[in-house]
N, C-alpha and C. Protein backbone atom coordinates (compact mmCIF):
# COMPACT_ATOMS: atom_id res chain seq x y z
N UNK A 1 131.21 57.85 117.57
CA UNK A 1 131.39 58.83 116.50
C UNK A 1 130.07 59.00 115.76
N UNK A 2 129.98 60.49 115.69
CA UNK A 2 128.28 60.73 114.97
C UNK A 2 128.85 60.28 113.11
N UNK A 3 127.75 60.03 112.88
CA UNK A 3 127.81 59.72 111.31
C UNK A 3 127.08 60.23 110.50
N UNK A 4 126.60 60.79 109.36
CA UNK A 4 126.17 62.15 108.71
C UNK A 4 124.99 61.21 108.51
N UNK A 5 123.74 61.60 108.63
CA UNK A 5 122.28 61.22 107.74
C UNK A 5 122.57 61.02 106.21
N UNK A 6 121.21 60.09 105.94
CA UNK A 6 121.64 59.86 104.37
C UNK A 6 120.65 60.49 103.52
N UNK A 7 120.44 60.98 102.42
CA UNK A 7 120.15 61.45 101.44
C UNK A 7 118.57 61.52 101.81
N UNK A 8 117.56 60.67 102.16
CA UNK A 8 116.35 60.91 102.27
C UNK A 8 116.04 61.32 103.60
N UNK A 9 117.29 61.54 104.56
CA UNK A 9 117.04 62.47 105.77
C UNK A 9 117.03 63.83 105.59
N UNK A 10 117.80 63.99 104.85
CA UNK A 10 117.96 65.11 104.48
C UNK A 10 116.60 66.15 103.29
N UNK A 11 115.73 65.04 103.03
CA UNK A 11 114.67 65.40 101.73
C UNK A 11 113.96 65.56 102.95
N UNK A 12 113.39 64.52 103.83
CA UNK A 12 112.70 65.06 104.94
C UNK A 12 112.75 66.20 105.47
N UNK A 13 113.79 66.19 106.40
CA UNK A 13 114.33 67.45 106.75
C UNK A 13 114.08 68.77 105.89
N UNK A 14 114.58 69.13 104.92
CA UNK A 14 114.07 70.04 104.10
C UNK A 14 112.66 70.35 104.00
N UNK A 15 111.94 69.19 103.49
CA UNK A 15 110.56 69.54 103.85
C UNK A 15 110.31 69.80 104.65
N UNK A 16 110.30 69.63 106.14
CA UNK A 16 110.11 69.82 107.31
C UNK A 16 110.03 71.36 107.36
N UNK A 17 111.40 71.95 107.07
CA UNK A 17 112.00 73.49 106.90
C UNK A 17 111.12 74.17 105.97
N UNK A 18 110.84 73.85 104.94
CA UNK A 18 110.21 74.51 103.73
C UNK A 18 108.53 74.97 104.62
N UNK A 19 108.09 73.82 105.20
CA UNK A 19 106.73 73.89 105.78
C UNK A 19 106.83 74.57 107.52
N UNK A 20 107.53 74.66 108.04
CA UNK A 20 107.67 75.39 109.34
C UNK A 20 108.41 76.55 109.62
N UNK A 21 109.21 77.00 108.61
CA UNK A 21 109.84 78.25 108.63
C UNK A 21 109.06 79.26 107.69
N UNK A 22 108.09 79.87 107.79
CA UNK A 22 107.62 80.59 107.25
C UNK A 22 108.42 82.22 107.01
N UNK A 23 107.91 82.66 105.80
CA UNK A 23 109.12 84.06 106.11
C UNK A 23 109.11 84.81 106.75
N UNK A 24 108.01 84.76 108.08
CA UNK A 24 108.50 85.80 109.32
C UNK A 24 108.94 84.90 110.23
N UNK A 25 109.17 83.64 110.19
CA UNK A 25 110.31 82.99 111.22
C UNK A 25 111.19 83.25 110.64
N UNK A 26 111.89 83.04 109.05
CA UNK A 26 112.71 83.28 108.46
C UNK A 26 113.49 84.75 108.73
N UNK A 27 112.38 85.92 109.50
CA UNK A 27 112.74 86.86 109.17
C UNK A 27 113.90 86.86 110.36
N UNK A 28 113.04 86.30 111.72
CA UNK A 28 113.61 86.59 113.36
C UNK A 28 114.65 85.63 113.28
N UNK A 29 114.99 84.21 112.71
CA UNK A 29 115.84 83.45 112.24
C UNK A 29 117.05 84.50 111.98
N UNK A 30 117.17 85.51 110.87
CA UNK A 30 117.95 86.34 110.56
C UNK A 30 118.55 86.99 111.44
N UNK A 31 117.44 87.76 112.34
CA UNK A 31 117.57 88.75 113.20
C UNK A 31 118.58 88.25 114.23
N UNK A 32 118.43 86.66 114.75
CA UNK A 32 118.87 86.06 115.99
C UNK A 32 119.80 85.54 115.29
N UNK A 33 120.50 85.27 114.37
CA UNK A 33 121.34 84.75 114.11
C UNK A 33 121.29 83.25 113.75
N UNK A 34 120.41 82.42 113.43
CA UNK A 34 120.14 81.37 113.27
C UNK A 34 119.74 80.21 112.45
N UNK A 35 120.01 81.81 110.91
CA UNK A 35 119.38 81.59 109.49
C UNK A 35 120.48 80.64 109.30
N UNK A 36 121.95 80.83 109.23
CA UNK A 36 122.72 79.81 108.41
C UNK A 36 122.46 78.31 108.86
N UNK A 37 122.25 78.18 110.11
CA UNK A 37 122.10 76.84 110.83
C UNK A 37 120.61 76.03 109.82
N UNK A 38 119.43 76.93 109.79
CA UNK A 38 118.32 76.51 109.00
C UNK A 38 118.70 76.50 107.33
N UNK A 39 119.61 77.29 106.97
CA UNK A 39 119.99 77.34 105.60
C UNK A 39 120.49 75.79 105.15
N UNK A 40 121.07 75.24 106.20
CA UNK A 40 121.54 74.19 105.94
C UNK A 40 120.58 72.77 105.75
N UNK A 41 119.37 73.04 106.93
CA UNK A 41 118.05 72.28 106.81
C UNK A 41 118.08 72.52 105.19
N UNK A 42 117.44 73.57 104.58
CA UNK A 42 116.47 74.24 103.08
C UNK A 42 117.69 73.50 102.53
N UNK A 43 119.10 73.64 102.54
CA UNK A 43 119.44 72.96 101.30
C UNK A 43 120.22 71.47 101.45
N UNK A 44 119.23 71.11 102.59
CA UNK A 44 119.67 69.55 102.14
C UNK A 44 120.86 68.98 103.39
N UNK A 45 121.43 69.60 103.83
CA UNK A 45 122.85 69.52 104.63
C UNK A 45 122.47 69.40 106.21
N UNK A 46 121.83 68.81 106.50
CA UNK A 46 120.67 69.00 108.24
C UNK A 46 121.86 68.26 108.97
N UNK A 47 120.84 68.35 110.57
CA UNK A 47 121.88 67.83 111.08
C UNK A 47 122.44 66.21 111.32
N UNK A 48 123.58 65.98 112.15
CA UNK A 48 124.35 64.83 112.52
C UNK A 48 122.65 63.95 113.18
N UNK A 49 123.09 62.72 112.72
CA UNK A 49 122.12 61.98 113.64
C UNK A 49 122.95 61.74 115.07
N UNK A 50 121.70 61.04 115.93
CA UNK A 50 122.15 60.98 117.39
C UNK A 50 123.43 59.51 117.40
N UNK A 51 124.49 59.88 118.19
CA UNK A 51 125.47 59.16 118.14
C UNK A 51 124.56 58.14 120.00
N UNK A 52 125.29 56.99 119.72
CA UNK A 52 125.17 55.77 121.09
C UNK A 52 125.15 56.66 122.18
N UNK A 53 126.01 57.43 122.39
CA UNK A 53 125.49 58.11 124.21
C UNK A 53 124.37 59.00 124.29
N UNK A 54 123.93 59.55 122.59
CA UNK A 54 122.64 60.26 123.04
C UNK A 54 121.36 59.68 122.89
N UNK A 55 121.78 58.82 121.99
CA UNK A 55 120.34 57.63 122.07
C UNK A 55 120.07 57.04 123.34
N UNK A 56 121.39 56.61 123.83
CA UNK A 56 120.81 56.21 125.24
C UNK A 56 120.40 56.75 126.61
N UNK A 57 121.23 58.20 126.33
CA UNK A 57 119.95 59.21 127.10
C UNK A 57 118.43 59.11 126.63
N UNK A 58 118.61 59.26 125.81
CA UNK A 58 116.88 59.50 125.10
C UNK A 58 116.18 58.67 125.67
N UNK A 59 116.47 56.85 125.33
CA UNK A 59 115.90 55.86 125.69
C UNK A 59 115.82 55.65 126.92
N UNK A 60 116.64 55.82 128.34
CA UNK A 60 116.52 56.42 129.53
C UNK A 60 115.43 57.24 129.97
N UNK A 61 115.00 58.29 129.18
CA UNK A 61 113.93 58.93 129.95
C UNK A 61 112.69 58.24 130.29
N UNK A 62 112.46 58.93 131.06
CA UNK A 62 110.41 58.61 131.15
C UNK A 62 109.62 59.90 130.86
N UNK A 63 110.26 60.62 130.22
CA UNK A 63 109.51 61.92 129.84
C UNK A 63 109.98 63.01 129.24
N UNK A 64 109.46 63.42 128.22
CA UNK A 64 110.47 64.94 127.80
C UNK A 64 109.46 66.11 126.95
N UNK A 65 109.87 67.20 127.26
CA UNK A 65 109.10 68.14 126.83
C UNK A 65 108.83 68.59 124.50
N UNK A 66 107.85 68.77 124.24
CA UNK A 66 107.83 68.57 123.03
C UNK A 66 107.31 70.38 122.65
N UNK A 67 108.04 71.06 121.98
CA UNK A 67 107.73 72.27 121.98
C UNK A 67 108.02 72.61 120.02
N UNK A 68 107.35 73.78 120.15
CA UNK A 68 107.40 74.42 118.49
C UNK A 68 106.50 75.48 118.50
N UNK A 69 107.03 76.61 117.63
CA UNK A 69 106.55 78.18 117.51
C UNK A 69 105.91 78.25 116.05
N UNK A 70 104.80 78.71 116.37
CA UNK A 70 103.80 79.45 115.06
C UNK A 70 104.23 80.73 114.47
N UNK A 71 103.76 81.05 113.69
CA UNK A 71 104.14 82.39 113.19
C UNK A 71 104.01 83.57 113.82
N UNK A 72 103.26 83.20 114.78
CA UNK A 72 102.83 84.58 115.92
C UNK A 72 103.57 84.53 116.66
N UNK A 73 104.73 83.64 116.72
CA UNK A 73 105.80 83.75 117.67
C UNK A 73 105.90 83.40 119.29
N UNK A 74 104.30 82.58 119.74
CA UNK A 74 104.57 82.20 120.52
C UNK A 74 104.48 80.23 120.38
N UNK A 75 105.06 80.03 121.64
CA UNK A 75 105.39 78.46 121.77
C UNK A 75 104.45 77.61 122.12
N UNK A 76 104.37 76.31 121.77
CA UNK A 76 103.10 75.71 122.26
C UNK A 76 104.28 74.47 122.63
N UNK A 77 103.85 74.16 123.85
CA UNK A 77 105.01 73.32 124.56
C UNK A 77 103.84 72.23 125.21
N UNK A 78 103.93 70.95 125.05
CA UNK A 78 103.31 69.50 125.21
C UNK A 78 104.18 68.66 125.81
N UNK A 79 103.83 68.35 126.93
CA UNK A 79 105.31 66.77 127.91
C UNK A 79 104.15 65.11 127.47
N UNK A 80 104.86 64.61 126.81
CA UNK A 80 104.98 63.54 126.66
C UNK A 80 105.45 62.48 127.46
N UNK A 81 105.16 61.63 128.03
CA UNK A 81 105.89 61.10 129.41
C UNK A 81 104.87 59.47 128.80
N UNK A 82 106.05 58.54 129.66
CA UNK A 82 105.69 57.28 129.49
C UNK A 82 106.77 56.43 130.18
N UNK A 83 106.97 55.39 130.82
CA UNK A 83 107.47 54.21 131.41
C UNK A 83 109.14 54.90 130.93
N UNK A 84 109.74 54.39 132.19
CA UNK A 84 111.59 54.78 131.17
C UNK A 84 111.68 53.65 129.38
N UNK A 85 112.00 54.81 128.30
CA UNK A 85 112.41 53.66 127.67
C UNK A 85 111.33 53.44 126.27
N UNK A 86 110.37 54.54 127.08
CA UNK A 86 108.86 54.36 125.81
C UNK A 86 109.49 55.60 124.49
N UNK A 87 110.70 55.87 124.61
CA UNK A 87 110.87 56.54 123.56
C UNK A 87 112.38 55.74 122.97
N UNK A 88 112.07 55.78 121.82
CA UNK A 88 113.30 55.04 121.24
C UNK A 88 113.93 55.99 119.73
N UNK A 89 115.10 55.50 120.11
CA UNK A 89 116.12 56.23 118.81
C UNK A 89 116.00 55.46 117.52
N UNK A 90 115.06 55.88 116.17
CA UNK A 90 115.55 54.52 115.33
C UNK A 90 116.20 55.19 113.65
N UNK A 91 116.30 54.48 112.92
CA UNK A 91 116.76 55.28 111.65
C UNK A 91 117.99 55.60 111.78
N UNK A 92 118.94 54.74 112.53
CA UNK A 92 120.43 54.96 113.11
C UNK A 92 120.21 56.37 113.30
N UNK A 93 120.01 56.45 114.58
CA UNK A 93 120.12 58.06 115.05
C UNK A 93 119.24 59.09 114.31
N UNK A 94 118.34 58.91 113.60
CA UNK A 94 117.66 60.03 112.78
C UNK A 94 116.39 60.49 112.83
N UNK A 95 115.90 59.75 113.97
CA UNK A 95 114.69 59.91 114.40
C UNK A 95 114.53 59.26 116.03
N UNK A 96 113.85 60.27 116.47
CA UNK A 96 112.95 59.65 117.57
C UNK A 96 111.88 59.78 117.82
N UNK A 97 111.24 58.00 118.18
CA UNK A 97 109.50 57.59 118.08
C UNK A 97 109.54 57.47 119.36
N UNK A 98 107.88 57.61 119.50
CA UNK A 98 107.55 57.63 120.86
C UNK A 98 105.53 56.87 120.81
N UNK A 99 105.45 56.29 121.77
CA UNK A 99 103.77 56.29 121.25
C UNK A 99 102.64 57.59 121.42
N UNK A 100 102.50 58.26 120.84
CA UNK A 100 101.31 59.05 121.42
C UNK A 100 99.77 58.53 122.47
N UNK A 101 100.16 58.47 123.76
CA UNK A 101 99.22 57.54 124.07
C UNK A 101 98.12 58.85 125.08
N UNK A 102 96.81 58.16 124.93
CA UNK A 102 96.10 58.89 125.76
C UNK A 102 96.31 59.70 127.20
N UNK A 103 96.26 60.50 127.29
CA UNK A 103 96.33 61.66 128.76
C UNK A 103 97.61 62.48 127.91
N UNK A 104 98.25 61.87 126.93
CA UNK A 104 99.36 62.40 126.49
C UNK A 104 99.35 63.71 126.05
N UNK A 105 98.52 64.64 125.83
CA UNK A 105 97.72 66.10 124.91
C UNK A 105 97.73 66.93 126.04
């Protein structure tokens, strides 16, 4: 059973939103339908942390793709890859670390 993040996940989170949604993501956010889902980031209400079967996917991999859009709307997409297992779930479900290690860029 997922269990809700606590109060300074949620301050994160927000910040996170406040600094990456600029108001022309905000705008296409609208457009696509996707503002209420981020509305919920801005005021605090983000999402479920990862419950035991998705952490242990996570921790399973040996690699996964790391992506995010600028204001110009296109994607800058980075694979991160390392040994099965070099990425771990911590913060009961509320984060996942990984090492940034060289060739990794």
């Amino acid at each position: 059973m997922r269990t809700p993040a606590g109060p300074a996940y949620f301050r994160v989170m927000s910040r996170f939103a406040e600094v990456a949604f600029t108001p022309s993501v905000r705008e296409v956010q609208r457009e696509e339908g996707s503002d209420r889902a981020v509305g919920r980031m801005l005021d605090g209400a983000g999402p479920e942390r990862l419950g035991p079967d998705e952490a242990a996917f996570v921790t399973a991999r040996d690699g996964f793709y790391l992506a995010s859009v600028g204001s110009s709307g296109w994607p800058y997409v980075q694979f991160r890859g390392g040994p099965a297992g070099f990425a771990h779930v911590v913060d009961d479900g509320a984060t996942i670390a990984f090492a940034d290690v060289r060739g990794n860029r």
